[in-house]
C-alpha atoms as a PDB file:
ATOM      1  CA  UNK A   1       0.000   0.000   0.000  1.00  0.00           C
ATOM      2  CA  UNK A   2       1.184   3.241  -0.446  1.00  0.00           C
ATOM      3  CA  UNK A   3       2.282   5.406   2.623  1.00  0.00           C
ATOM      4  CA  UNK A   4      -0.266   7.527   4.596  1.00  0.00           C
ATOM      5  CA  UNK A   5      -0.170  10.530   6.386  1.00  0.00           C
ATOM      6  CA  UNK A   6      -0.268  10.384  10.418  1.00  0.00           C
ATOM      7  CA  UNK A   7      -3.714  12.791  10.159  1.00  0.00           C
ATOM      8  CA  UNK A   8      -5.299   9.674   7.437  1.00  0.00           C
ATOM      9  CA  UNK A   9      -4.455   7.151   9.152  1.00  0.00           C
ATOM     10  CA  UNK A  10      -6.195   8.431  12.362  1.00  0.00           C
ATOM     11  CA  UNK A  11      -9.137   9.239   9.941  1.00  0.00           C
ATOM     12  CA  UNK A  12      -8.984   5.600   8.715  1.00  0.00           C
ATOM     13  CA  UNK A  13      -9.143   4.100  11.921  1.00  0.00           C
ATOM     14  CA  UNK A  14     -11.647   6.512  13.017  1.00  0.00           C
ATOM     15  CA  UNK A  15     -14.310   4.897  10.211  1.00  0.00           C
ATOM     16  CA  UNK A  16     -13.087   1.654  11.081  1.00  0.00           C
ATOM     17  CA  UNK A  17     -13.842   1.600  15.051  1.00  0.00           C
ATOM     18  CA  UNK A  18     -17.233   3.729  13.423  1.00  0.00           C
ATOM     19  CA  UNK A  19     -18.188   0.527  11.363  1.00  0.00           C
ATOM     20  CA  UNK A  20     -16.842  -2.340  14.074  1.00  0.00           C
ATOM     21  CA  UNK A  21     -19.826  -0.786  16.559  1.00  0.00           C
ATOM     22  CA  UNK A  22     -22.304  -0.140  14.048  1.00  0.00           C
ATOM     23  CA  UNK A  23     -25.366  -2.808  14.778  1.00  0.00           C
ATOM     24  CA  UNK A  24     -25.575  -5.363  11.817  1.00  0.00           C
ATOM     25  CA  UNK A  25     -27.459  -3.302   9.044  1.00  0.00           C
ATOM     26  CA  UNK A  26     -27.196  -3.300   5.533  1.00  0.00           C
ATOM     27  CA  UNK A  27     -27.870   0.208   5.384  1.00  0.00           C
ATOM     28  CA  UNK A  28     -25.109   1.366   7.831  1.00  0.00           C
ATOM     29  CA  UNK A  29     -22.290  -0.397   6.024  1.00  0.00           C
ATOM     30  CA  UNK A  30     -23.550   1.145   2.759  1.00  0.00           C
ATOM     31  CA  UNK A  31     -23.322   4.819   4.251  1.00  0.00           C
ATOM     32  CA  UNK A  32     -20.247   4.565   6.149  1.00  0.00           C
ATOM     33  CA  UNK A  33     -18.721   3.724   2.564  1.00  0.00           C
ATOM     34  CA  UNK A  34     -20.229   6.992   0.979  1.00  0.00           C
ATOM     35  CA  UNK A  35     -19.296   9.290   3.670  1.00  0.00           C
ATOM     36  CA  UNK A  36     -15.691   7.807   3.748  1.00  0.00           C
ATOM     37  CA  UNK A  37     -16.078   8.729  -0.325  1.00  0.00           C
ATOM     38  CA  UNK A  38     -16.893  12.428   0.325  1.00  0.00           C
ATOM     39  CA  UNK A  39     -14.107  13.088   3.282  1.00  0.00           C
ATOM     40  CA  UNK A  40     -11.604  11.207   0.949  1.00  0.00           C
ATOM     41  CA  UNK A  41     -12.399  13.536  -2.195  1.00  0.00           C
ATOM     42  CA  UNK A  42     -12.785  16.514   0.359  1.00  0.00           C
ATOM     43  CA  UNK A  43      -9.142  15.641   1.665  1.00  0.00           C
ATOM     44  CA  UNK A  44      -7.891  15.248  -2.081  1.00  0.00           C
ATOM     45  CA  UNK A  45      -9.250  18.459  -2.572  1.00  0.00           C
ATOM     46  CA  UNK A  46      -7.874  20.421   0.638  1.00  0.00           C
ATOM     47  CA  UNK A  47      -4.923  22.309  -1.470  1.00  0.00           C
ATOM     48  CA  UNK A  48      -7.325  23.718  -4.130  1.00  0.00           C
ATOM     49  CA  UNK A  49     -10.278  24.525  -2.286  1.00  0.00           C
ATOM     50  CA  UNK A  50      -8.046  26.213   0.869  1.00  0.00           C
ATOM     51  CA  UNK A  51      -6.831  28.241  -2.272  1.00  0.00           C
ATOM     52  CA  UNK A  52     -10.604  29.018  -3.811  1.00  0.00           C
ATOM     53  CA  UNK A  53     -11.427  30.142  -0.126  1.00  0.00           C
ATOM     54  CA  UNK A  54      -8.474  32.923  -0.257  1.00  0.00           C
ATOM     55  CA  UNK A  55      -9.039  33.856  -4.038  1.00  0.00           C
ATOM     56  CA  UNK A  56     -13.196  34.020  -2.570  1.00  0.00           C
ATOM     57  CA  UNK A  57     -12.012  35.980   0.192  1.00  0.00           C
ATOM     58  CA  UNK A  58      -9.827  38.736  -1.313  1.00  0.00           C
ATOM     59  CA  UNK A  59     -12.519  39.542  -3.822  1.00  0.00           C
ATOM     60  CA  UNK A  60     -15.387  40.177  -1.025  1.00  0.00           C
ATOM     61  CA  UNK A  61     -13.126  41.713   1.604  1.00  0.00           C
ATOM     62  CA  UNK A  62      -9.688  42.696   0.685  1.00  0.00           C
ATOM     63  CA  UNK A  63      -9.209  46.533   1.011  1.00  0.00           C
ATOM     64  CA  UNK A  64      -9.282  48.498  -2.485  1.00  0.00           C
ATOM     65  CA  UNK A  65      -6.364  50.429  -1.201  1.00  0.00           C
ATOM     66  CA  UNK A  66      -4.551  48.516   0.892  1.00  0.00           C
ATOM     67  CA  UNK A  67      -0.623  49.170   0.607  1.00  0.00           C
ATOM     68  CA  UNK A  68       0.316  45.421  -0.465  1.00  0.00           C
ATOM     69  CA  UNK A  69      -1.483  44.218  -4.175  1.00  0.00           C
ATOM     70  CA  UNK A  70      -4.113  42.018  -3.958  1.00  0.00           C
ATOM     71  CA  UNK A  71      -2.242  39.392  -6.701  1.00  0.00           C
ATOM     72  CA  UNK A  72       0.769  39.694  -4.225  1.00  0.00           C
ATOM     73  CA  UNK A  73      -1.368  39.017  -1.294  1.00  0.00           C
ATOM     74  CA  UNK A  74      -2.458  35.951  -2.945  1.00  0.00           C
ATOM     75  CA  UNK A  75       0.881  34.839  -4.082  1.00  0.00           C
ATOM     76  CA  UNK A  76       1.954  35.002   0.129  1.00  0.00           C
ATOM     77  CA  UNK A  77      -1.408  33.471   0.761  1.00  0.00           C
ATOM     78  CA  UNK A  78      -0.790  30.459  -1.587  1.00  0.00           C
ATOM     79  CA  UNK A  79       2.757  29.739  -0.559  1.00  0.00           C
ATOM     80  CA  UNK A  80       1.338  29.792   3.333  1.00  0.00           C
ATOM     81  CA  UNK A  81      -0.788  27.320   2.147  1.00  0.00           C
ATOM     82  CA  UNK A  82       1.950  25.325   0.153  1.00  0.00           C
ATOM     83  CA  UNK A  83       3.701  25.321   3.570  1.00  0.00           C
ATOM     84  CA  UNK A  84       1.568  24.922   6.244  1.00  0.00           C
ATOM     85  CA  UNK A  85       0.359  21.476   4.064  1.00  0.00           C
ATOM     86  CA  UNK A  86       3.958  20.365   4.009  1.00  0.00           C
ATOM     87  CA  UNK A  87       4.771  21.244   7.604  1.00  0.00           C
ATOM     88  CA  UNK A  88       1.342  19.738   9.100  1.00  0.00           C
ATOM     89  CA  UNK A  89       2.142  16.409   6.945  1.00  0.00           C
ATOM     90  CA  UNK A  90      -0.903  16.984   4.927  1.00  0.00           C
ATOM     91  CA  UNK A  91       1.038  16.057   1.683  1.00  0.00           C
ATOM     92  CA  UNK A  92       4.571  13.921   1.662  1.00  0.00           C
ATOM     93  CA  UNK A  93       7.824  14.935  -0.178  1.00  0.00           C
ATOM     94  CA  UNK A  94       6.750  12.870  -2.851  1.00  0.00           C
ATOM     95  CA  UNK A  95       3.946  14.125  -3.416  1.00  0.00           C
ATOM     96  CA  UNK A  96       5.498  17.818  -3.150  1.00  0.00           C
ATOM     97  CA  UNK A  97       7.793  17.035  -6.309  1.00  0.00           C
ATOM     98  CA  UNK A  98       4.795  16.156  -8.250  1.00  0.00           C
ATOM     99  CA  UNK A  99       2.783  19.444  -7.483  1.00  0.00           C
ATOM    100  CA  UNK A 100       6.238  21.631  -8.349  1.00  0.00           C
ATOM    101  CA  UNK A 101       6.292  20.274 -11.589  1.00  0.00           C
ATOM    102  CA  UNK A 102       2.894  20.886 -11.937  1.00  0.00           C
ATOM    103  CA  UNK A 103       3.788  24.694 -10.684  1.00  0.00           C
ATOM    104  CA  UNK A 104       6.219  25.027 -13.867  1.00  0.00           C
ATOM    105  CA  UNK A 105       4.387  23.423 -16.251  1.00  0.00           C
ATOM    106  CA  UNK A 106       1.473  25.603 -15.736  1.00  0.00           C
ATOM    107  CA  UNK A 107       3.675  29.055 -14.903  1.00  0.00           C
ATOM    108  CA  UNK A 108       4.727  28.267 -18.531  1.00  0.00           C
ATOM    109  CA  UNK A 109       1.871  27.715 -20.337  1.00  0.00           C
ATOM    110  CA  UNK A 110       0.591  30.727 -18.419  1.00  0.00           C
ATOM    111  CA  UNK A 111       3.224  32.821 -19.495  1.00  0.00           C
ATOM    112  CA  UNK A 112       2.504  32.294 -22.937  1.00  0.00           C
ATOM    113  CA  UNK A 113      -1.403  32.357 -23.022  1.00  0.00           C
ATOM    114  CA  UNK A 114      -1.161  35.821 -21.273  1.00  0.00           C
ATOM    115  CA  UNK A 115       1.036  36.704 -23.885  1.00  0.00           C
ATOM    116  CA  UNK A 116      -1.195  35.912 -26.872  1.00  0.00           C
ATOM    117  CA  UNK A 117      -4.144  36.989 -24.926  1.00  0.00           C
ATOM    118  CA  UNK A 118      -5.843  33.722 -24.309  1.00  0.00           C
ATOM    119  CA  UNK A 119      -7.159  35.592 -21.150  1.00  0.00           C
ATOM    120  CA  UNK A 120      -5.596  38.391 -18.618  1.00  0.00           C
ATOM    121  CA  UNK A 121      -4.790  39.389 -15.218  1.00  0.00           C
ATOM    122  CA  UNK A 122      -4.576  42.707 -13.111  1.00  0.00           C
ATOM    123  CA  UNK A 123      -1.571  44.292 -14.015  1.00  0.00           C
ATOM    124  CA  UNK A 124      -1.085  45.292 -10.102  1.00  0.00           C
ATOM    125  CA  UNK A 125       1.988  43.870  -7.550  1.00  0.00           C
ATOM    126  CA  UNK A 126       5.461  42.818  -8.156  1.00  0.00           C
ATOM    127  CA  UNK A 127       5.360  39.413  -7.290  1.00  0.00           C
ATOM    128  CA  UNK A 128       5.042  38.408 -11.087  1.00  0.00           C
ATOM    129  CA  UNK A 129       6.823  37.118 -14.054  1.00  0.00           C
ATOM    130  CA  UNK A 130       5.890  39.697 -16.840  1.00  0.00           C
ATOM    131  CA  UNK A 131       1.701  39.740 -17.049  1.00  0.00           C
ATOM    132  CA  UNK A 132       1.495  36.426 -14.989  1.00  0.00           C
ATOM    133  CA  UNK A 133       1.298  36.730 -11.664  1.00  0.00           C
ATOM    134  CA  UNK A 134       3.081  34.162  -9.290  1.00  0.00           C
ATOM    135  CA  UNK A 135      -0.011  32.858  -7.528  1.00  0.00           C
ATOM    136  CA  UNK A 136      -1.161  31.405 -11.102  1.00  0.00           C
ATOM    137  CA  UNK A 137       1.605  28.553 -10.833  1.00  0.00           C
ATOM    138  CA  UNK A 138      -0.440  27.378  -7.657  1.00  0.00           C
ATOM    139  CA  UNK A 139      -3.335  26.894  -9.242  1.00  0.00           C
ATOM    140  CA  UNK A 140      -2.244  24.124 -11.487  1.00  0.00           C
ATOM    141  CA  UNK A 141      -0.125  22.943  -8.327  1.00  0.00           C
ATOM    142  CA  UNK A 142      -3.945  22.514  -7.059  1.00  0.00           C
ATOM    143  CA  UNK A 143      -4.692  20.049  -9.515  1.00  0.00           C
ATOM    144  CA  UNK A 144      -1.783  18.292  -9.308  1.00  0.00           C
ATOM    145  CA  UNK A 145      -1.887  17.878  -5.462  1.00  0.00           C
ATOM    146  CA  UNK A 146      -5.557  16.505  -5.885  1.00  0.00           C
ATOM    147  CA  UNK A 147      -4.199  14.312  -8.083  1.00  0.00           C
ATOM    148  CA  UNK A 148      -1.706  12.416  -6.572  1.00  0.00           C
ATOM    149  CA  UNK A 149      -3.541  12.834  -3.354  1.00  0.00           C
ATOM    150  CA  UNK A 150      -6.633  10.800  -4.440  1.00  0.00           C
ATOM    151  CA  UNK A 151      -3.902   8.221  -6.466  1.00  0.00           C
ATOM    152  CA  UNK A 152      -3.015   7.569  -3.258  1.00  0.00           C
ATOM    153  CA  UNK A 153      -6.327   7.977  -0.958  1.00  0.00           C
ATOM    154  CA  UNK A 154      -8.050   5.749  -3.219  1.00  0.00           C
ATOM    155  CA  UNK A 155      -5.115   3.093  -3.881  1.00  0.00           C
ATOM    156  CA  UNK A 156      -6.155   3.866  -8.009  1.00  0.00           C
ATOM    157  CA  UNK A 157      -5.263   0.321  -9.554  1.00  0.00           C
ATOM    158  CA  UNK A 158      -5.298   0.111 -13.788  1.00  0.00           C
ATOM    159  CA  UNK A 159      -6.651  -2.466 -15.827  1.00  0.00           C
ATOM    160  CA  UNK A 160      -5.256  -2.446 -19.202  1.00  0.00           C
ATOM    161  CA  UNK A 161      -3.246   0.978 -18.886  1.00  0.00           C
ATOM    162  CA  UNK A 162      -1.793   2.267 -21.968  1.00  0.00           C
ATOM    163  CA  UNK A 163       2.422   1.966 -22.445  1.00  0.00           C
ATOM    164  CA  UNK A 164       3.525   5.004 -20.177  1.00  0.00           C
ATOM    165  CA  UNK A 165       5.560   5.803 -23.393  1.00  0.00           C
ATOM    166  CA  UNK A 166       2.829   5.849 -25.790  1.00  0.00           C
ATOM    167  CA  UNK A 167       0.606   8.275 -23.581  1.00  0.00           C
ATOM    168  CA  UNK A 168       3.952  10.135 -22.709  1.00  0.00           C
ATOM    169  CA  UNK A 169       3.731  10.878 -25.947  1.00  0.00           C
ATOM    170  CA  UNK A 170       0.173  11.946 -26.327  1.00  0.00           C
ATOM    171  CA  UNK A 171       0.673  14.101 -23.235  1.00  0.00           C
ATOM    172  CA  UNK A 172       3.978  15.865 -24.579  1.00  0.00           C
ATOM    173  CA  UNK A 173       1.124  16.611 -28.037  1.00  0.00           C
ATOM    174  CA  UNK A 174      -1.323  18.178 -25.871  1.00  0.00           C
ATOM    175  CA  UNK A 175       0.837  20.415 -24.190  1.00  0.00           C
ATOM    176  CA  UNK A 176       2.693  21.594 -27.488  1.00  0.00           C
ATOM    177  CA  UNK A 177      -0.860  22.204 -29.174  1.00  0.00           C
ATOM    178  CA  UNK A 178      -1.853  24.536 -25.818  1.00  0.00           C
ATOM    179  CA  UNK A 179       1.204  26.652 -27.777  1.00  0.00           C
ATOM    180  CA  UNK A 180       0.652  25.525 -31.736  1.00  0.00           C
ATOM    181  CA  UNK A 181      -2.714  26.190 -32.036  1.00  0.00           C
ATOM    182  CA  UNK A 182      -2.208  30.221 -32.606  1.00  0.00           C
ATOM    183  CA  UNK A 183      -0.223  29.652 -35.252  1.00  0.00           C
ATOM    184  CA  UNK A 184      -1.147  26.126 -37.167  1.00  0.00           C
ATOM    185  CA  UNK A 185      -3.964  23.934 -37.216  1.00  0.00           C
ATOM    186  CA  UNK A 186      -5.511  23.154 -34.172  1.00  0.00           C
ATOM    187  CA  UNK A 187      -5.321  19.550 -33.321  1.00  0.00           C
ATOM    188  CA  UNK A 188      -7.330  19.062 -29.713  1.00  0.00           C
ATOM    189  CA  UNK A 189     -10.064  16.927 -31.774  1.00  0.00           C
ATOM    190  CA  UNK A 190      -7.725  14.487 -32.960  1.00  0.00           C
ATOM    191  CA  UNK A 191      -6.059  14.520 -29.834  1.00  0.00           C
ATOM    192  CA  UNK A 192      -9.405  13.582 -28.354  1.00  0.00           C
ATOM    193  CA  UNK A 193     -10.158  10.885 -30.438  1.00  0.00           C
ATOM    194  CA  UNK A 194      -6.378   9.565 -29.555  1.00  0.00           C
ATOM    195  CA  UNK A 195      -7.055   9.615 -26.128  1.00  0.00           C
ATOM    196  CA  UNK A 196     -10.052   7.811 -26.254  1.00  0.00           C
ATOM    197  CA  UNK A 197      -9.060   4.917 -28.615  1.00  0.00           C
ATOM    198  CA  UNK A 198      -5.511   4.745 -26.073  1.00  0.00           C
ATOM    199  CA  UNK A 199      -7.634   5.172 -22.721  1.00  0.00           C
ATOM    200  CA  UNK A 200     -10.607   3.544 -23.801  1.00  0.00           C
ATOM    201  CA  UNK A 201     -10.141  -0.380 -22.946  1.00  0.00           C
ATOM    202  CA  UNK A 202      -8.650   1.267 -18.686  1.00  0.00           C
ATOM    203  CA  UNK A 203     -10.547   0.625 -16.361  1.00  0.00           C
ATOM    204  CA  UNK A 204      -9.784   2.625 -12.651  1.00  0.00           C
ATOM    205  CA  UNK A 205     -10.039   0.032  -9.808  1.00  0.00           C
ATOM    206  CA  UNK A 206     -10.423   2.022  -6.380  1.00  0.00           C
ATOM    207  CA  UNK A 207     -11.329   1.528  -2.766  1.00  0.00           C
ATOM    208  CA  UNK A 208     -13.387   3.744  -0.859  1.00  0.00           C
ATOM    209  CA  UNK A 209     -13.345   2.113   2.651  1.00  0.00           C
ATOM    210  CA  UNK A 210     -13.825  -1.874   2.724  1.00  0.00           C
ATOM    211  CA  UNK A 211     -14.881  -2.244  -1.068  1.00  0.00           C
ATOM    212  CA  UNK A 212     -13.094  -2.196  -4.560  1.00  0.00           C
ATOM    213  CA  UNK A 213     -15.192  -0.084  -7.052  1.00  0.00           C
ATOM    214  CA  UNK A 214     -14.154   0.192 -10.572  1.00  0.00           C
ATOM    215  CA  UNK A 215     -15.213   3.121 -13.374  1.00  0.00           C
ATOM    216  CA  UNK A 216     -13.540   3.590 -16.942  1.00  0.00           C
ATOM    217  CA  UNK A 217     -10.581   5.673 -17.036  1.00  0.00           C
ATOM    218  CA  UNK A 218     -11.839   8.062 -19.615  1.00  0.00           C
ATOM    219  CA  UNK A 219     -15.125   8.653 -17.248  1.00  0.00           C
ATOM    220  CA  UNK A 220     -13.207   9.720 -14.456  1.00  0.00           C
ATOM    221  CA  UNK A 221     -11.177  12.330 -16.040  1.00  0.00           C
ATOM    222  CA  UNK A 222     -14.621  14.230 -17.787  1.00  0.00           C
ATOM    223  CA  UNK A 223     -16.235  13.681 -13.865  1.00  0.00           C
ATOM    224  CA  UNK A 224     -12.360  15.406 -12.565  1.00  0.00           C
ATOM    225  CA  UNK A 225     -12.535  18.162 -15.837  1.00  0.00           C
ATOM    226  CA  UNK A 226     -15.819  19.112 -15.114  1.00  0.00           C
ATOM    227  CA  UNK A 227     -14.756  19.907 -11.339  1.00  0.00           C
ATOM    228  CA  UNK A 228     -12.299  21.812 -12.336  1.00  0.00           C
ATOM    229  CA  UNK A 229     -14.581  23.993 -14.837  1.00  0.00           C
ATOM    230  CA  UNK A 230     -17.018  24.672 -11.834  1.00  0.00           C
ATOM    231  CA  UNK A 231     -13.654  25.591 -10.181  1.00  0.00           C
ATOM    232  CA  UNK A 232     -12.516  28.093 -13.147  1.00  0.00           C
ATOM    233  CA  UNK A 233     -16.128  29.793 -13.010  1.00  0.00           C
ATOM    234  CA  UNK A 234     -15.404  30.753  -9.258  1.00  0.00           C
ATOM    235  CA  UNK A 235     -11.949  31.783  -9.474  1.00  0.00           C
ATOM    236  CA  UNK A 236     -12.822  33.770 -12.824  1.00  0.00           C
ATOM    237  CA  UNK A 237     -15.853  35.074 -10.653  1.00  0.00           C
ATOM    238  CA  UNK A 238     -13.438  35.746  -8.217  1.00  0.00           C
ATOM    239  CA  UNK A 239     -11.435  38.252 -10.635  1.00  0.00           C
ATOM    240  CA  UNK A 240      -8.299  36.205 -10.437  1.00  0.00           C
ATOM    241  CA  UNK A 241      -8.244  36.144 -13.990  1.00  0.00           C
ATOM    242  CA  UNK A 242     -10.085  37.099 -16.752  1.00  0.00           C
ATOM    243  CA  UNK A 243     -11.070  35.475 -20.413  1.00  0.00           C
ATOM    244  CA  UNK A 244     -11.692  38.396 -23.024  1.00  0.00           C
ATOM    245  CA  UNK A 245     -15.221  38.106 -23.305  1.00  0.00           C
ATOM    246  CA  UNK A 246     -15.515  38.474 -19.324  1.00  0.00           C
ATOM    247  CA  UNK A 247     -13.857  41.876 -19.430  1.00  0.00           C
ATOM    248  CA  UNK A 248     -16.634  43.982 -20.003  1.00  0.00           C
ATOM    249  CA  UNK A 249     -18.681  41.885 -17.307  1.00  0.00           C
ATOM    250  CA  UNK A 250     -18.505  38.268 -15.858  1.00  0.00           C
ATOM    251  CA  UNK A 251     -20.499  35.696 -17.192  1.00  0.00           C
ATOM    252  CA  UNK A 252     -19.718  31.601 -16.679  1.00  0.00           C
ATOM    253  CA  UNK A 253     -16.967  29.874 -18.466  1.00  0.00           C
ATOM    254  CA  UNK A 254     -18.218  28.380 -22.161  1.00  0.00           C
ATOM    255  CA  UNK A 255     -18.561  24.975 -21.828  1.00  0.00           C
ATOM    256  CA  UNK A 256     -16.275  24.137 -24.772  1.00  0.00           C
ATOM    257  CA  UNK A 257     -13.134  24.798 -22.261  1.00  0.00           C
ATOM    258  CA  UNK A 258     -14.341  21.203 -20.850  1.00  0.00           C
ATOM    259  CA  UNK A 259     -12.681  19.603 -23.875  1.00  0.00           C
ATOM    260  CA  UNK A 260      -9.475  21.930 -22.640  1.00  0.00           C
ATOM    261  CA  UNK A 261      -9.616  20.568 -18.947  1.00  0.00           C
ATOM    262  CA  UNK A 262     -10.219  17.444 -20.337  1.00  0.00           C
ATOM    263  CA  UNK A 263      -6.843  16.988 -22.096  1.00  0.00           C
ATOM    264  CA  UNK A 264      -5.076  18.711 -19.195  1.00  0.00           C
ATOM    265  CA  UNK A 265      -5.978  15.453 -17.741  1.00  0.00           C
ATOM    266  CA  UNK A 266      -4.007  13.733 -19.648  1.00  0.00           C
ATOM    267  CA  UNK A 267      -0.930  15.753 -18.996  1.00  0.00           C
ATOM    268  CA  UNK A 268      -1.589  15.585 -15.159  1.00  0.00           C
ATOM    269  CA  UNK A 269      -2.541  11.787 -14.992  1.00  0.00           C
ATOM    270  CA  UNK A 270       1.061  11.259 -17.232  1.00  0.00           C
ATOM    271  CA  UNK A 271       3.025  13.207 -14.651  1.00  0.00           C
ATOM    272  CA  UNK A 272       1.636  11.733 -11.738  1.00  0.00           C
ATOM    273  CA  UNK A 273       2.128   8.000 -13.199  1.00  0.00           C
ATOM    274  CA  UNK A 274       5.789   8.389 -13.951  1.00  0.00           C
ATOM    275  CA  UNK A 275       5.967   8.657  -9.455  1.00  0.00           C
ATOM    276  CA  UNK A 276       3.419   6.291  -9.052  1.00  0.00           C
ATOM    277  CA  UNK A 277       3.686   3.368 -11.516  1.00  0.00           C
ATOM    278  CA  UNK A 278       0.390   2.691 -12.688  1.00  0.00           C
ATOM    279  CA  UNK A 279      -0.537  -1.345 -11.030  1.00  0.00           C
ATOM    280  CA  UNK A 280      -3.090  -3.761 -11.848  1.00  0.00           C
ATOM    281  CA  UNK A 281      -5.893  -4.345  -9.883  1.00  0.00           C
ATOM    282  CA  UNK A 282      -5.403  -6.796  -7.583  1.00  0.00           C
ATOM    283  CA  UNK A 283      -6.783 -10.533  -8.092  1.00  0.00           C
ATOM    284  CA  UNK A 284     -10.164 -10.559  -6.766  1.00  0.00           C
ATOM    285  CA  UNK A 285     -10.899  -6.842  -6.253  1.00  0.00           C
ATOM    286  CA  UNK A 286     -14.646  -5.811  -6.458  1.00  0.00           C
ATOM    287  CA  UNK A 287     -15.498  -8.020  -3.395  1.00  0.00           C
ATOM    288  CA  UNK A 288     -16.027  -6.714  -0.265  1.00  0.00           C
ATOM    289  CA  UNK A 289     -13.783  -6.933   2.840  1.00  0.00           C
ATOM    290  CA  UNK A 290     -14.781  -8.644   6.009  1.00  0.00           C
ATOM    291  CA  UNK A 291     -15.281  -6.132   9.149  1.00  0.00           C
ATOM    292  CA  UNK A 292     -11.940  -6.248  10.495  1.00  0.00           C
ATOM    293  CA  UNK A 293      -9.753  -6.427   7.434  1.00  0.00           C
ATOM    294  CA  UNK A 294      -6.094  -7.385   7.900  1.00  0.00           C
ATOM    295  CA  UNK A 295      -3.344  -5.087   7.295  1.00  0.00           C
ATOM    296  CA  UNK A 296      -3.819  -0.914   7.144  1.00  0.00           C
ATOM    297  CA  UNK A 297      -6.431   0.485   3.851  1.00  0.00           C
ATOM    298  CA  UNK A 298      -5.308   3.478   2.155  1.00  0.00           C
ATOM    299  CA  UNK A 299      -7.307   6.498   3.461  1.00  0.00           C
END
């Protein structure tokens, strides 16, 4: 199994003591497993929604003409974050590595979208890197910290995963058509249709509390993209950054940036399996545990 934090494994045994006193029900068992479902995706989510709370925050209260930027005040506020999750063993080092890559991958790409005007942020503070500034890295950090987290919370076991290579490969296209499509054809159809004939035959194999459930790969990252869409909406609503058409006054996010999130996906799932070897599911999986299961779960 892979390693938890001190904080899950308390939160693991907590559900486990919860269900051991439980009176035999079939409706009790049932529950415990979708509660343990929401706190896991809740904890997954802890980085990115701690950040939508401060990016919530600063547009309702922060002072119009306070002596420190609002962008820089976010930049401090998401590197408090970063820190307090690292110091309070909410993520491991491993995981830490994953979500800085994430950080420069995204500082790039957002270094070059402000450029061509893809979409635009306050020119206020001086924690920045030309137009961009620094807070925007953490945002994609957010994804990739829910990523890895909920690899891990959910022990995530592949049937018939793709050649890392082969979707290295598809991964490395996405990201260079983020860049080529202002200047040549735009590719993120056929890029679509790659990733479903290469992800189509996975199947994701993961354990909420006692029980192995299993959904097709290519489901779970539209279900993750779409997240992260309601997620743009608020921090867009938010004023952290603004498309074009949402200068002259906010209105929600097109849909069609769903096929966007959707092959950022890719990119993140890529990243995260090259520190977490994708595994097979387990012989047997799908059948549920008895009460007192040997050995620790993943929480």
């Amino acid at each position: 199994m892979r390693s938890s934090t001190p904080l899950e494994e308390r939160l693991d045994e907590r559900a486990r003591r919860f269900l051991a006193s439980a009176p035999a029900s079939r409706v009790r068992p049932k529950l415990t497993e979708f509660v343990v479902f929401g706190l896991k995706q809740g904890w997954a989510c802890i980085f990115g929604a701690a950040l939508l709370a401060v990016l919530i925050a600063a547009r309702l209260w922060y002072p119009d003409g306070a002596a420190l930027a609002r962008n820089d005040f976010l930049t401090l506020a998401a590197v408090a974050i970063q820190v307090l999750m690292v110091v309070f063993k909410l993520e491991t080092l491993r995981e830490l590595r994953v979500i800085i890559l994430f950080h420069l991958v995204g500082t790039v790409m957002e270094l070059f979208k402000t450029d061509v005007g893809s979409w635009s942020y306050e020119a206020e503070g001086v924690l920045r890197i030309g137009a961009v500034p620094l807070f925007s890295g953490f945002m994609y950090a957010a994804v990739g910290s829910y990523m890895v987290r909920v690899y891990r919370l959910f022990d995530l076991r592949f049937a018939n995963y793709p050649r890392r290579w082969i979707t290295a490969i598809v991964a490395a296209a996405i990201y260079a058509n983020f860049f080529s499509h202002h200047y040549i054809w735009d590719l993120r159809w056929v890029l679509l249709a790659a990733v479903v004939i290469i992800f189509g035959r996975c199947v994701m194999h993961f354990r909420v509390f006692r029980k192995h459930h299993r959904m097709p790969l290519v489901i779970a990252f539209l279900l993750v993209a779409l997240f992260i869409w309601i997620a743009e909406n608020i921090a867009t609503w938010s004023g952290a950054w603004l498309y074009p058409s949402q200068v002259d006054g906010w209105h929600p996010v097109p849909l069609d940036k769903l096929v966007s999130w959707f092959l950022l996906m890719i990119i993140s799932v890529v990243l995260v399996a090259w520190v977490y070897k994708p595994q097979p599911p387990d012989s047997g999986e799908g059948q549920e545990e008895s009460a007192e299961p040997q050995g620790k779960l993943a929480y």
